[in-house]
PDB file of N, CA and C in Angstrom:
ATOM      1  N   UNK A   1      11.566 -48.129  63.486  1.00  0.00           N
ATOM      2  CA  UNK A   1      12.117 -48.662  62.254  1.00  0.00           C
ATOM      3  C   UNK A   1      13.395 -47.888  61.925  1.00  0.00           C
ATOM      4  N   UNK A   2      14.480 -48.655  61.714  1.00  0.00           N
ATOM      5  CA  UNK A   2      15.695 -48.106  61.382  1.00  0.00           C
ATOM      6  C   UNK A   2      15.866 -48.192  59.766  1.00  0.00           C
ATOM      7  N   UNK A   3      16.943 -47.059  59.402  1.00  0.00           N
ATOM      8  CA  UNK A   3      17.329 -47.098  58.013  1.00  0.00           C
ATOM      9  C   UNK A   3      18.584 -47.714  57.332  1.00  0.00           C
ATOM     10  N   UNK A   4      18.582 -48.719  56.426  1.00  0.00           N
ATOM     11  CA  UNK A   4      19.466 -49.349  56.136  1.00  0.00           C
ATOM     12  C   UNK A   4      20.447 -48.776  54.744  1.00  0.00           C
ATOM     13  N   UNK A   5      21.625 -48.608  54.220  1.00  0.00           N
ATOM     14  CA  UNK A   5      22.010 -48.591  53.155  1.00  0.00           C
ATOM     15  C   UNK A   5      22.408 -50.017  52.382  1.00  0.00           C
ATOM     16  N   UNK A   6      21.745 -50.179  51.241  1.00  0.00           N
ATOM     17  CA  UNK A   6      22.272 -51.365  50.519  1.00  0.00           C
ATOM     18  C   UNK A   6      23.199 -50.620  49.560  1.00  0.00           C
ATOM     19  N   UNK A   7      24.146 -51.223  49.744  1.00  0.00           N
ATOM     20  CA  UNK A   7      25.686 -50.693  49.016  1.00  0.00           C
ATOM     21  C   UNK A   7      25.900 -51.444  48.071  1.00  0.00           C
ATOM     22  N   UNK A   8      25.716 -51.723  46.398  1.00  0.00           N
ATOM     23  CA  UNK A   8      25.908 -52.518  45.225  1.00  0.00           C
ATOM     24  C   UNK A   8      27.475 -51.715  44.805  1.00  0.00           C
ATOM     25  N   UNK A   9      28.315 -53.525  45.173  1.00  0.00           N
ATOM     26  CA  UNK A   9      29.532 -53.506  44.705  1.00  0.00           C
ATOM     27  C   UNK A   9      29.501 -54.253  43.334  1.00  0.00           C
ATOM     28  N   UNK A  10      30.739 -53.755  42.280  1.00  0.00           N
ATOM     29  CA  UNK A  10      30.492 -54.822  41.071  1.00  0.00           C
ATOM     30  C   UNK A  10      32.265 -55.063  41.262  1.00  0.00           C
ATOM     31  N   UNK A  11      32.446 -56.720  41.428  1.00  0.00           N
ATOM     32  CA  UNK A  11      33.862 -57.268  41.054  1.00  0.00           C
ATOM     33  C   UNK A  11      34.544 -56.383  39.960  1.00  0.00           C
ATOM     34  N   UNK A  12      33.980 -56.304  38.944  1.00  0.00           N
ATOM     35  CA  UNK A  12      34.629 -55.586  37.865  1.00  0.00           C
ATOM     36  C   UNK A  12      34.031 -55.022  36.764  1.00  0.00           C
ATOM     37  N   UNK A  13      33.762 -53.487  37.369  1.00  0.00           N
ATOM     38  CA  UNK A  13      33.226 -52.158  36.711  1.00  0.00           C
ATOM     39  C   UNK A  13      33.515 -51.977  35.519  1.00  0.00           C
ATOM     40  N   UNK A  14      34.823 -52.363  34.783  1.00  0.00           N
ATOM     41  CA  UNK A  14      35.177 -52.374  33.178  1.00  0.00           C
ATOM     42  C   UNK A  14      34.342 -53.165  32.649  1.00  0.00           C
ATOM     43  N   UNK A  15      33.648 -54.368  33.097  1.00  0.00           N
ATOM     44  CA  UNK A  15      32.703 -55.355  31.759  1.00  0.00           C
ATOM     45  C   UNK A  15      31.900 -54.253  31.542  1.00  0.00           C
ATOM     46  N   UNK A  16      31.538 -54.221  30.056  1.00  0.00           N
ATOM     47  CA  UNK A  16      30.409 -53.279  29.618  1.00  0.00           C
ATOM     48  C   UNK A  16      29.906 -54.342  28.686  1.00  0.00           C
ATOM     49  N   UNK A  17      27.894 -54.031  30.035  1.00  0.00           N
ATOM     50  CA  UNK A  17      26.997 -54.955  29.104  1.00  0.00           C
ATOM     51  C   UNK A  17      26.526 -54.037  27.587  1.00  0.00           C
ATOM     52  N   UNK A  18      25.361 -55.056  27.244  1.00  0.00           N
ATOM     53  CA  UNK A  18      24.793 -54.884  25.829  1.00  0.00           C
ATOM     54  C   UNK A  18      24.358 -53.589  26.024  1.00  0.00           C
ATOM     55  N   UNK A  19      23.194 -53.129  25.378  1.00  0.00           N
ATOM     56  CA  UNK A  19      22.745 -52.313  25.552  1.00  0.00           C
ATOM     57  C   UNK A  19      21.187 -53.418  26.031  1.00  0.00           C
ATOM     58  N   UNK A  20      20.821 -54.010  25.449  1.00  0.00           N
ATOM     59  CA  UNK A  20      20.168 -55.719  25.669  1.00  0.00           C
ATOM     60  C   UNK A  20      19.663 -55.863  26.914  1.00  0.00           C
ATOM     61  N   UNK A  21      20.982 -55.796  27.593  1.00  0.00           N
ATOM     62  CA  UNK A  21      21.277 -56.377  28.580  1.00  0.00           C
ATOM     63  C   UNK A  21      21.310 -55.500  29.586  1.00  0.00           C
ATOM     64  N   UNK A  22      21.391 -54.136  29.484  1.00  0.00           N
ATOM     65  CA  UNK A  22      21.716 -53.343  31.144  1.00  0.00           C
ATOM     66  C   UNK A  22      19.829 -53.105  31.026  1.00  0.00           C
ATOM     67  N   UNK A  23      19.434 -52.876  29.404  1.00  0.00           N
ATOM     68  CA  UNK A  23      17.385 -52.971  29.706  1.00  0.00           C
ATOM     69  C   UNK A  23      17.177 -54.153  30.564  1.00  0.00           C
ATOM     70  N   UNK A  24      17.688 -55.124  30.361  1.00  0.00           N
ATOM     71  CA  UNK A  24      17.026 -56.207  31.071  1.00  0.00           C
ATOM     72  C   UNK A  24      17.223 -55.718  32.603  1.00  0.00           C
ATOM     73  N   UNK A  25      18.667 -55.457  32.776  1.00  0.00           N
ATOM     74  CA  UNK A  25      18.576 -55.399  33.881  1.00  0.00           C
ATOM     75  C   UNK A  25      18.120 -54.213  34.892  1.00  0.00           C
ATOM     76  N   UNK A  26      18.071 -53.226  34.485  1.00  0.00           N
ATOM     77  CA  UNK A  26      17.431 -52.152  34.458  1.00  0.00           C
ATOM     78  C   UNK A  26      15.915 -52.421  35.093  1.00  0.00           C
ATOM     79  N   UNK A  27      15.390 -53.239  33.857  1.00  0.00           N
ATOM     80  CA  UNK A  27      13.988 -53.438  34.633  1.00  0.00           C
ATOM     81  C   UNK A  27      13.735 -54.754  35.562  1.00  0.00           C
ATOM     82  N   UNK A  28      14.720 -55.540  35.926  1.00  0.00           N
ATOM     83  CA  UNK A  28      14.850 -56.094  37.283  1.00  0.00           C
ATOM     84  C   UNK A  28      15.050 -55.382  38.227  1.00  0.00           C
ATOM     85  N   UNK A  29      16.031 -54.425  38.523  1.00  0.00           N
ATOM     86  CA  UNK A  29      16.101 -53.548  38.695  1.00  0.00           C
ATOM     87  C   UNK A  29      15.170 -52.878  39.485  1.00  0.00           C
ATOM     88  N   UNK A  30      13.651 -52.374  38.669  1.00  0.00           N
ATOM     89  CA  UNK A  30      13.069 -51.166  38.797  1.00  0.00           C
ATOM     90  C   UNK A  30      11.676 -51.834  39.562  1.00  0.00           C
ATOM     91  N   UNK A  31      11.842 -53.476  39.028  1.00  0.00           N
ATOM     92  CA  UNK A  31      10.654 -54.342  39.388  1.00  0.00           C
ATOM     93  C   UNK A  31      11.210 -54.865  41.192  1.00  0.00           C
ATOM     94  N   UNK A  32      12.575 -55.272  41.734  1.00  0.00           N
ATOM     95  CA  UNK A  32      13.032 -55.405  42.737  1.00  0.00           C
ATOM     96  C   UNK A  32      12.736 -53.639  43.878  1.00  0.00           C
ATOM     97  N   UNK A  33      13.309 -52.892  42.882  1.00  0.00           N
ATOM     98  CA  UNK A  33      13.038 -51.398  43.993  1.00  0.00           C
ATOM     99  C   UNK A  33      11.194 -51.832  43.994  1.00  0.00           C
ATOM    100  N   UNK A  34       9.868 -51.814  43.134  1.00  0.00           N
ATOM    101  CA  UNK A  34       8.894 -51.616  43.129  1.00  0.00           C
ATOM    102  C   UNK A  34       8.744 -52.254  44.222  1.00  0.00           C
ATOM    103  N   UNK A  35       9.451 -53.498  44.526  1.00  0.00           N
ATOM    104  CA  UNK A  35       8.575 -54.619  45.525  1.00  0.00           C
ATOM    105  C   UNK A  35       8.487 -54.262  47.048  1.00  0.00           C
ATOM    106  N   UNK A  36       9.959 -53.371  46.899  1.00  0.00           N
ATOM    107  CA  UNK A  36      10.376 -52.888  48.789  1.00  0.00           C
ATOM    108  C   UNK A  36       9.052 -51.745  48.347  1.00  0.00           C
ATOM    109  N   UNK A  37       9.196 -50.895  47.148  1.00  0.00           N
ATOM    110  CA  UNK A  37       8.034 -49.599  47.499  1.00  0.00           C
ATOM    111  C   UNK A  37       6.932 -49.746  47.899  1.00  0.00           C
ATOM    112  N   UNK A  38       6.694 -51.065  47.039  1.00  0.00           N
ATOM    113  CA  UNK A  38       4.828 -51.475  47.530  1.00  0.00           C
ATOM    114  C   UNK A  38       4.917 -52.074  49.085  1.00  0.00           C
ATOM    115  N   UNK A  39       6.136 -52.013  49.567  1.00  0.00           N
ATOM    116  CA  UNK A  39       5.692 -52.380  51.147  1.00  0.00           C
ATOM    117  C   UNK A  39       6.131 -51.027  52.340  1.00  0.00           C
ATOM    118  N   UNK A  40       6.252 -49.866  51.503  1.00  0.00           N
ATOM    119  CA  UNK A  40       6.183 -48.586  52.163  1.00  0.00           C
ATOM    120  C   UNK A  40       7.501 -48.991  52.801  1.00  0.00           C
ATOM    121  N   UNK A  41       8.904 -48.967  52.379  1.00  0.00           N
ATOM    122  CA  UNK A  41       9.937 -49.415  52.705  1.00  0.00           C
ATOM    123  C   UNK A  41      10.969 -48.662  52.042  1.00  0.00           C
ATOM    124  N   UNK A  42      10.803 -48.654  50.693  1.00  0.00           N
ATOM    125  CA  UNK A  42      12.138 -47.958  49.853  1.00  0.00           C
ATOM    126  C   UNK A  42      11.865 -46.579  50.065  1.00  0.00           C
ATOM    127  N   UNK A  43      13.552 -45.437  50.647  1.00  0.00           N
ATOM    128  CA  UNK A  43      13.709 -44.479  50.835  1.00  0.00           C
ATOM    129  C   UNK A  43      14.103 -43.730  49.740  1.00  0.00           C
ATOM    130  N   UNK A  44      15.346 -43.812  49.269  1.00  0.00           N
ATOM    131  CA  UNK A  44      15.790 -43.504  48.233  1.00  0.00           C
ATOM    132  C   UNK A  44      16.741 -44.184  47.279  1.00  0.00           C
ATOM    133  N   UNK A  45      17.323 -44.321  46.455  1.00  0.00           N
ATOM    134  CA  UNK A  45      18.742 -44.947  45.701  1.00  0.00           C
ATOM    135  C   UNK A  45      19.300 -43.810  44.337  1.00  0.00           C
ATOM    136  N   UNK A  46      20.274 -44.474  44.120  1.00  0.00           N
ATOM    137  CA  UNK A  46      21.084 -43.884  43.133  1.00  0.00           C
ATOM    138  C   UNK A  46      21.940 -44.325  42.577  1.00  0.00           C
ATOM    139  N   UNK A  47      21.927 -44.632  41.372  1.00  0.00           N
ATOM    140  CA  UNK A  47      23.193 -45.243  40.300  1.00  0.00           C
ATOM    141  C   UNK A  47      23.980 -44.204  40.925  1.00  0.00           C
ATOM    142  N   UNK A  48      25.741 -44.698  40.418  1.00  0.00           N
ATOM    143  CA  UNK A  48      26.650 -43.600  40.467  1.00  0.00           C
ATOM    144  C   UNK A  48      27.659 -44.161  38.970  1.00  0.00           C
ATOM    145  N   UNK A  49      27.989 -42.703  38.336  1.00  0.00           N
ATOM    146  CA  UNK A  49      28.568 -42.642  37.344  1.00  0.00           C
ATOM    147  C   UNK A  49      30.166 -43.369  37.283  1.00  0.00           C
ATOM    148  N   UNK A  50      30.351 -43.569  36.720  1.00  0.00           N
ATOM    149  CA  UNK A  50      32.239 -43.913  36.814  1.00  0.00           C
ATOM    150  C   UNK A  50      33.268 -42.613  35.961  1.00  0.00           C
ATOM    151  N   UNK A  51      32.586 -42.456  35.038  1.00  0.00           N
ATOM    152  CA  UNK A  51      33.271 -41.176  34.503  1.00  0.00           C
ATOM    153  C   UNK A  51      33.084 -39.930  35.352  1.00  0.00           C
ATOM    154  N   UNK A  52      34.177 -39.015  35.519  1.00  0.00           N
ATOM    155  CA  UNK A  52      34.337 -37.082  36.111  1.00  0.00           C
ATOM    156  C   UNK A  52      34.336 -38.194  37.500  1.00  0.00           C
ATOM    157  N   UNK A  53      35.339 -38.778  38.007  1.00  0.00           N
ATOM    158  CA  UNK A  53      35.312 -39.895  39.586  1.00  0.00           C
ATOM    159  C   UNK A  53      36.470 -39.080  39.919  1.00  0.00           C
ATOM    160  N   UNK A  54      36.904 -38.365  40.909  1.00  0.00           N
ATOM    161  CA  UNK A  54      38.020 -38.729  41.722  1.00  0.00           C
ATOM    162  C   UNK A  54      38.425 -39.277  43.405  1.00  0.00           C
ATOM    163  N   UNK A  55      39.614 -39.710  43.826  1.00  0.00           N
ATOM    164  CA  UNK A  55      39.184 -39.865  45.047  1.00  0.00           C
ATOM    165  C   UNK A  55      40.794 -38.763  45.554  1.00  0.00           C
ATOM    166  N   UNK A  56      40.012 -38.563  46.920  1.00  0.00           N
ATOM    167  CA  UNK A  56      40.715 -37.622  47.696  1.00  0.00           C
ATOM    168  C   UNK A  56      41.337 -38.171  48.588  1.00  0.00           C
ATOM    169  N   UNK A  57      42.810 -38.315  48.721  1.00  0.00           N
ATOM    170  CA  UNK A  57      43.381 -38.515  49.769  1.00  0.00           C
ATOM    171  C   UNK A  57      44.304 -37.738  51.092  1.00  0.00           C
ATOM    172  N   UNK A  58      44.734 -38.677  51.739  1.00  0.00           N
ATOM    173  CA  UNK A  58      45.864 -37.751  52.636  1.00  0.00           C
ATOM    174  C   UNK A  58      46.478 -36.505  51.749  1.00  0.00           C
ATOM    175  N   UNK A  59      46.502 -35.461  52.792  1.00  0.00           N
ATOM    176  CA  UNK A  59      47.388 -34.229  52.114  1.00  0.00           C
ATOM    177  C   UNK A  59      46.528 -33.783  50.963  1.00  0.00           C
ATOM    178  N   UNK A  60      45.392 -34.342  50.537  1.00  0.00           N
ATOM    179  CA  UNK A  60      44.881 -33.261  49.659  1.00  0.00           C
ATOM    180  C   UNK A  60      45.099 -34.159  47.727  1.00  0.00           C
ATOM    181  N   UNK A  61      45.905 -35.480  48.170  1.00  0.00           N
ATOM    182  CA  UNK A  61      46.167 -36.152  46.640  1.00  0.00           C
ATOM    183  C   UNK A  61      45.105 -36.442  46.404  1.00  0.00           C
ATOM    184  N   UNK A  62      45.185 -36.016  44.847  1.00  0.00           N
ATOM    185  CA  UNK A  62      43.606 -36.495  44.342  1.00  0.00           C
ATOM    186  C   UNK A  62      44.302 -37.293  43.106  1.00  0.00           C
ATOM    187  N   UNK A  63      43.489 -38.539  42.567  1.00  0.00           N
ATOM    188  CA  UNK A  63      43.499 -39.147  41.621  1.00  0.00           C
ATOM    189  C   UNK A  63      42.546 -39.448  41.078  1.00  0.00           C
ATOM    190  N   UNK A  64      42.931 -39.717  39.700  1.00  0.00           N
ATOM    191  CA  UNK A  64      41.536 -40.330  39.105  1.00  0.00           C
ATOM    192  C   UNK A  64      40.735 -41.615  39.458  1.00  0.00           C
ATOM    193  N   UNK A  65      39.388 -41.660  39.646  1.00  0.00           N
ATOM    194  CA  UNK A  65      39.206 -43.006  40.141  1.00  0.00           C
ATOM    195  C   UNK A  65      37.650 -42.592  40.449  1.00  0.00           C
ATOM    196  N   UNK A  66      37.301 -44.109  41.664  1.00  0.00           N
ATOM    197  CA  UNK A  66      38.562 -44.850  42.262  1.00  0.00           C
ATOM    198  C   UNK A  66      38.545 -46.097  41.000  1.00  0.00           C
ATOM    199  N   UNK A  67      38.935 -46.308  39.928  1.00  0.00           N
ATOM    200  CA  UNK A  67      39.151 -47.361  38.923  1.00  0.00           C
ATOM    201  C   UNK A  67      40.244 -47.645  38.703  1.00  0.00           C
ATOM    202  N   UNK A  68      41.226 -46.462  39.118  1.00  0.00           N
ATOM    203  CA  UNK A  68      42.710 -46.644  39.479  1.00  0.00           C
ATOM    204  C   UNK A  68      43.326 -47.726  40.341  1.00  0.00           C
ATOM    205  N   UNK A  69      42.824 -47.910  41.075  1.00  0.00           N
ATOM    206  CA  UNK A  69      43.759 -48.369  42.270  1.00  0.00           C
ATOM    207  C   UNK A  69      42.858 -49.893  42.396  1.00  0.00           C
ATOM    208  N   UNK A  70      41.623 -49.937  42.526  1.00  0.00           N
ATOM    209  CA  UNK A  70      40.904 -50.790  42.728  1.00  0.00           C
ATOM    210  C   UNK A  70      40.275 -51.664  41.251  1.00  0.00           C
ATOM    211  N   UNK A  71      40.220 -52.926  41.590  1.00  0.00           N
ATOM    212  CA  UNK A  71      39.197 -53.764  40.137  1.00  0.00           C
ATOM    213  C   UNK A  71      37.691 -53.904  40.678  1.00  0.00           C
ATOM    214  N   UNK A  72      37.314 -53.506  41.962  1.00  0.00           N
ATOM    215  CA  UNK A  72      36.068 -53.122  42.169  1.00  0.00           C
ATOM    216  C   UNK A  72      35.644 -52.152  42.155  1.00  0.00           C
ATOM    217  N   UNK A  73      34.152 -51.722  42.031  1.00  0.00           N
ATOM    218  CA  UNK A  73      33.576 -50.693  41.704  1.00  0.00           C
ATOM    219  C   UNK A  73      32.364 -50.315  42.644  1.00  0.00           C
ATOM    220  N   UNK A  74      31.999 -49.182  43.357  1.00  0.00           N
ATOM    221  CA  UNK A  74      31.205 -49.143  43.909  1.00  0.00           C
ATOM    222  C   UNK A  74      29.960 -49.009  42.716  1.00  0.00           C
ATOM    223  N   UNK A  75      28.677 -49.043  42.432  1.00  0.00           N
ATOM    224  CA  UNK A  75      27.976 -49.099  41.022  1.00  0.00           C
ATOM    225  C   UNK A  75      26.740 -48.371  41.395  1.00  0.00           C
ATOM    226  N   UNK A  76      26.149 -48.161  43.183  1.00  0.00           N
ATOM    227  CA  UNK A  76      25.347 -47.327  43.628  1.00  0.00           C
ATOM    228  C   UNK A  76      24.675 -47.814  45.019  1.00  0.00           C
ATOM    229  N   UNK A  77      23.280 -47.199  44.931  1.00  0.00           N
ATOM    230  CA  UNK A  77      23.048 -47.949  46.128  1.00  0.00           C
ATOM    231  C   UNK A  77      20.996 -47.280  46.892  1.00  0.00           C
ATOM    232  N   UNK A  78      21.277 -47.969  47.261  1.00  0.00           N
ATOM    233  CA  UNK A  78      19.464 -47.557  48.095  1.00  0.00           C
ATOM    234  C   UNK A  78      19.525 -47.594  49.283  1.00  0.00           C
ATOM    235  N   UNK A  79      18.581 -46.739  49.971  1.00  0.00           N
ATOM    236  CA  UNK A  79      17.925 -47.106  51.146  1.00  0.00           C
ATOM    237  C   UNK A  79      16.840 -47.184  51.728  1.00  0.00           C
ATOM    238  N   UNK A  80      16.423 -48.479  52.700  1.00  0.00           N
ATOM    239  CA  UNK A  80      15.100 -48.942  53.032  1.00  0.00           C
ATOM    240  C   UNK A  80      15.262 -48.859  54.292  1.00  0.00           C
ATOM    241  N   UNK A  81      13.586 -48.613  54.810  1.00  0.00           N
ATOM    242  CA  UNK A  81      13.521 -48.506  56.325  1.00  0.00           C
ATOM    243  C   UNK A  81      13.161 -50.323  56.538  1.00  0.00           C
ATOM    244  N   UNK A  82      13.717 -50.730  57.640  1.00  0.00           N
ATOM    245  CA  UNK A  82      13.304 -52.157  58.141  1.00  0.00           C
ATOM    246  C   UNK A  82      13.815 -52.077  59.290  1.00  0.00           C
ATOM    247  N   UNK A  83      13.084 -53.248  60.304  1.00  0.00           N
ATOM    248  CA  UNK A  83      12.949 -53.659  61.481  1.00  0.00           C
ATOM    249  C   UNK A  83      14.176 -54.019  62.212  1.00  0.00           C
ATOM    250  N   UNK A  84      14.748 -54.409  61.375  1.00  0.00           N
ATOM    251  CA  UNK A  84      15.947 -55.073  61.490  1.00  0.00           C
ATOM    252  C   UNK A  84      17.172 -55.562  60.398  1.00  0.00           C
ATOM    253  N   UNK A  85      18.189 -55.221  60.684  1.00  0.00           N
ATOM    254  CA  UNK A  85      18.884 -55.624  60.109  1.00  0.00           C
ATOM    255  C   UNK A  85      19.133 -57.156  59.052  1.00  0.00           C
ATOM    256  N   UNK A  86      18.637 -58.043  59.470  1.00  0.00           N
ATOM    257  CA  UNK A  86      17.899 -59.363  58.988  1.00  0.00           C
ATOM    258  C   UNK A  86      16.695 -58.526  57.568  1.00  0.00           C
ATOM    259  N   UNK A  87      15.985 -58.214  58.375  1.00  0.00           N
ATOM    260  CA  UNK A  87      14.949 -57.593  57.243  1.00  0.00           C
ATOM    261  C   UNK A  87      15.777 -56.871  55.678  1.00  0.00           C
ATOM    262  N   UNK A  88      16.310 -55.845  56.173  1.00  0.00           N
ATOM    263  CA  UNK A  88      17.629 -54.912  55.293  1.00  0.00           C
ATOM    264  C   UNK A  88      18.563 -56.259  54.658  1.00  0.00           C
ATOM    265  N   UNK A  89      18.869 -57.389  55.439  1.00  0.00           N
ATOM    266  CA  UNK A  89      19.610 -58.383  53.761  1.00  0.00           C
ATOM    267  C   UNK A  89      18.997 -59.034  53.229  1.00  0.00           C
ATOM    268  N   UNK A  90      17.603 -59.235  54.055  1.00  0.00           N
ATOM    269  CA  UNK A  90      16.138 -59.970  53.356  1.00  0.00           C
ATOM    270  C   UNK A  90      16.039 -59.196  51.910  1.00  0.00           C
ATOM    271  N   UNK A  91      16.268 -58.002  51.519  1.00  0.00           N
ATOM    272  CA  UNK A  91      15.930 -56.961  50.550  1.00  0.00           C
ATOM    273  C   UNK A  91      16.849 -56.919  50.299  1.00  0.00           C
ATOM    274  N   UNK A  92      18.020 -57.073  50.499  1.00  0.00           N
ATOM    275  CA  UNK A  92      19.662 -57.285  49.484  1.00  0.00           C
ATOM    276  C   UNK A  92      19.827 -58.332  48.836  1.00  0.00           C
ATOM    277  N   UNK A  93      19.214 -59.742  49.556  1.00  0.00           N
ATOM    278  CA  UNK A  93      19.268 -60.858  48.877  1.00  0.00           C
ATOM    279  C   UNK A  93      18.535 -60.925  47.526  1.00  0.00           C
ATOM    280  N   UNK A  94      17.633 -60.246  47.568  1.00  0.00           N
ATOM    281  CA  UNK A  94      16.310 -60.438  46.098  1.00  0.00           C
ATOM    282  C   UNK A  94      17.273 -59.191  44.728  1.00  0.00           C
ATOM    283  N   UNK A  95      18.579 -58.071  45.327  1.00  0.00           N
ATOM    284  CA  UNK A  95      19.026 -57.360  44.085  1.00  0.00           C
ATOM    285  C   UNK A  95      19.491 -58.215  43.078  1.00  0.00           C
ATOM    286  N   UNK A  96      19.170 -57.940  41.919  1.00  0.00           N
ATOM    287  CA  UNK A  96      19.743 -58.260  40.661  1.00  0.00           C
ATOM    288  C   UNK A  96      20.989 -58.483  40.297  1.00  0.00           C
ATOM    289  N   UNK A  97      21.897 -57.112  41.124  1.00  0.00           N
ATOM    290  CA  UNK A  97      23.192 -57.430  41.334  1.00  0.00           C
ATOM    291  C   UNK A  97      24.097 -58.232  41.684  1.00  0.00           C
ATOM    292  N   UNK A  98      23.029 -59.708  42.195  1.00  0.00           N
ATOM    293  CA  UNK A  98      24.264 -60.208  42.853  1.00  0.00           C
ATOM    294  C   UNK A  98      23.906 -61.313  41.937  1.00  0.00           C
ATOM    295  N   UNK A  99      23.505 -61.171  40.564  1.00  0.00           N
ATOM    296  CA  UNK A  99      23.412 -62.260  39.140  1.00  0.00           C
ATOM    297  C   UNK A  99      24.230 -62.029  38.732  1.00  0.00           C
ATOM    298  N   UNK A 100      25.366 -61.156  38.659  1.00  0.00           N
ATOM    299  CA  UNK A 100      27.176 -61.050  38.607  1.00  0.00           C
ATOM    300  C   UNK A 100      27.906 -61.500  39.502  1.00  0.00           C
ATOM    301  N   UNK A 101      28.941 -62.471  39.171  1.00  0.00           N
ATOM    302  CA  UNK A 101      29.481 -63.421  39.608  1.00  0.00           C
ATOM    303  C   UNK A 101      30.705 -62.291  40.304  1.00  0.00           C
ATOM    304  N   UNK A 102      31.038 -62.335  42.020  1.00  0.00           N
ATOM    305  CA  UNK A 102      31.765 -62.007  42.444  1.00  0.00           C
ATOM    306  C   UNK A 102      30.806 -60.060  43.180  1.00  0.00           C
ATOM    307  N   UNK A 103      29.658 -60.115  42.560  1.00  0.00           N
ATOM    308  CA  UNK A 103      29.143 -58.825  42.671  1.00  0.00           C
ATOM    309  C   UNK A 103      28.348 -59.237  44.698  1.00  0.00           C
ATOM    310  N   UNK A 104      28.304 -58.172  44.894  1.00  0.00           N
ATOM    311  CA  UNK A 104      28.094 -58.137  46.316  1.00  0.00           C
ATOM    312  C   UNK A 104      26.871 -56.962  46.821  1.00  0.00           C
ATOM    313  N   UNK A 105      26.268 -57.081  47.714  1.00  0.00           N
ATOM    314  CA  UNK A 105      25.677 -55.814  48.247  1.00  0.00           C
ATOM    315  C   UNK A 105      25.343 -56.086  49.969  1.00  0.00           C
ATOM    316  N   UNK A 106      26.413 -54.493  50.377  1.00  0.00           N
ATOM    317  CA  UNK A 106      26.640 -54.186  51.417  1.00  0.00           C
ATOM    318  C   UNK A 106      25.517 -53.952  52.000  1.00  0.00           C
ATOM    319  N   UNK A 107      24.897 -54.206  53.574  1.00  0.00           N
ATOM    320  CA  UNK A 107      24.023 -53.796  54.161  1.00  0.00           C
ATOM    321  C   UNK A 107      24.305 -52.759  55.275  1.00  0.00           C
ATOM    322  N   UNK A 108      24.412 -51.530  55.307  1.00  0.00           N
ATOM    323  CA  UNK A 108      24.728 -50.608  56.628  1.00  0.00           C
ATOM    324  C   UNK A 108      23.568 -49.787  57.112  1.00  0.00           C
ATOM    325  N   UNK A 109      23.682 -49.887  58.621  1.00  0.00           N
ATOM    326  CA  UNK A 109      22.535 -49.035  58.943  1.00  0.00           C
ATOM    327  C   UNK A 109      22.996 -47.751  59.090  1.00  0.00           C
ATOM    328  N   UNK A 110      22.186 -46.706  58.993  1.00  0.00           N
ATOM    329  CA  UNK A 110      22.566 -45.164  58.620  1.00  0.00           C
ATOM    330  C   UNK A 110      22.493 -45.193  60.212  1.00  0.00           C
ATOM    331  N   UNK A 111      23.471 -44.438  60.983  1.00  0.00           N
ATOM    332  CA  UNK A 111      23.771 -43.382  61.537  1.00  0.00           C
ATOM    333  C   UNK A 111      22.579 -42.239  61.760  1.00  0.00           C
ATOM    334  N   UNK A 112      22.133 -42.021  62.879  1.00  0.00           N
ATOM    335  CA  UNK A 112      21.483 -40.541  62.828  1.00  0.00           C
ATOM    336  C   UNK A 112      21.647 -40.068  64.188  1.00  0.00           C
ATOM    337  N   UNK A 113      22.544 -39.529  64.390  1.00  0.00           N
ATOM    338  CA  UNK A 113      22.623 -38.986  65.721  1.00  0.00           C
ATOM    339  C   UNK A 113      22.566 -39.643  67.029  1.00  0.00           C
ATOM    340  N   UNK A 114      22.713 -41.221  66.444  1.00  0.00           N
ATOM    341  CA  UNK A 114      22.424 -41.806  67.784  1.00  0.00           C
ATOM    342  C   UNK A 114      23.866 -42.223  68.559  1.00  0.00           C
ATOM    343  N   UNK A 115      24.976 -41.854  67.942  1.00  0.00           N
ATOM    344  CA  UNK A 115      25.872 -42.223  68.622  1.00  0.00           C
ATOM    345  C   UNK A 115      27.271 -42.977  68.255  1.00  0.00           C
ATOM    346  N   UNK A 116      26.395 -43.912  67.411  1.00  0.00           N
ATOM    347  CA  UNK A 116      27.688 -45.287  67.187  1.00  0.00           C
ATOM    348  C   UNK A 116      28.051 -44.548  65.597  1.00  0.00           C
ATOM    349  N   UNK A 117      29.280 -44.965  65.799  1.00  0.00           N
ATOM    350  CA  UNK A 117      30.255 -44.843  65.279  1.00  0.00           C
ATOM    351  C   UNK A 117      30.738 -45.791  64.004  1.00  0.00           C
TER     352      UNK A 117
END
C-alpha cells in the first residue's frame, strides 16, 4: 500500500466564510476524514494558516505570501494509504472542498526512497 497526499487548493483564499459556515464545513470536514479513518486509511492532515506566510525564493528573496503573487491558495492537506492511485482520488472526490466553485484537490503519491523523482 502506497501513500498518497491530497493537496486542498482554494481558487480564492480572500473569501472569508461565516463563522456558520466554516462549522458547517468543518464538520464535513471531520465526518469525510472519519470515513477514510474507519477504513484504517487516513495518515495524517493539516489546515495551514495564511497569516506569518512567506515564500522563499532565488537568491534568498523572501516575500510575503504566497497571497502576493498568486489568487490561489494552498488551504492544507492529508494523507491516506491506498492501493492505488485511483483509490487516493476515490477519497479526493468525496472532500468538501471541492463544494467551492473553482476549488481543487491535488492527488500525489509521497516519495520514500524509492527513487522517482
Amino acid at each position: 500500500m502506497e501513500e498518497y497526499m491530497l493537496i486542498f487548493r482554494h481558487e480564492d483564499g480572500r473569501k472569508i466564510a461565516s463563522p456558520e459556515q466554516m462549522q458547517v464545513w468543518m464538520k464535513q470536514t471531520m465526518d469525510w476524514i472519519g470515513g477514510i479513518a474507519a477504513q484504517n486509511k487516513f495518515v495524517v492532515g493539516n489546515g495551514l494558516h495564511f497569516d506569518e506566510s512567506r515564500v522563499v525564493g532565488y537568491n534568498g528573496v523572501v516575500t510575503n505570501g504566497p497571497f502576493g503573487d498568486i489568487k490561489e491558495t494552498l488551504g492544507g492537506y492529508i494523507t491516506v494509504k491506498a492501493v492505488s492511485v485511483d483509490e487516493a482520488v476515490a477519497f479526493a472526490k468525496g472532500s468538501p472542498v471541492l463544494q467551492g466553485e473553482g476549488n481543487t484537490v491535488e492527488v500525489r503519491r509521497i516519495a520514500k526512497g524509492d527513487g522517482v523523482h
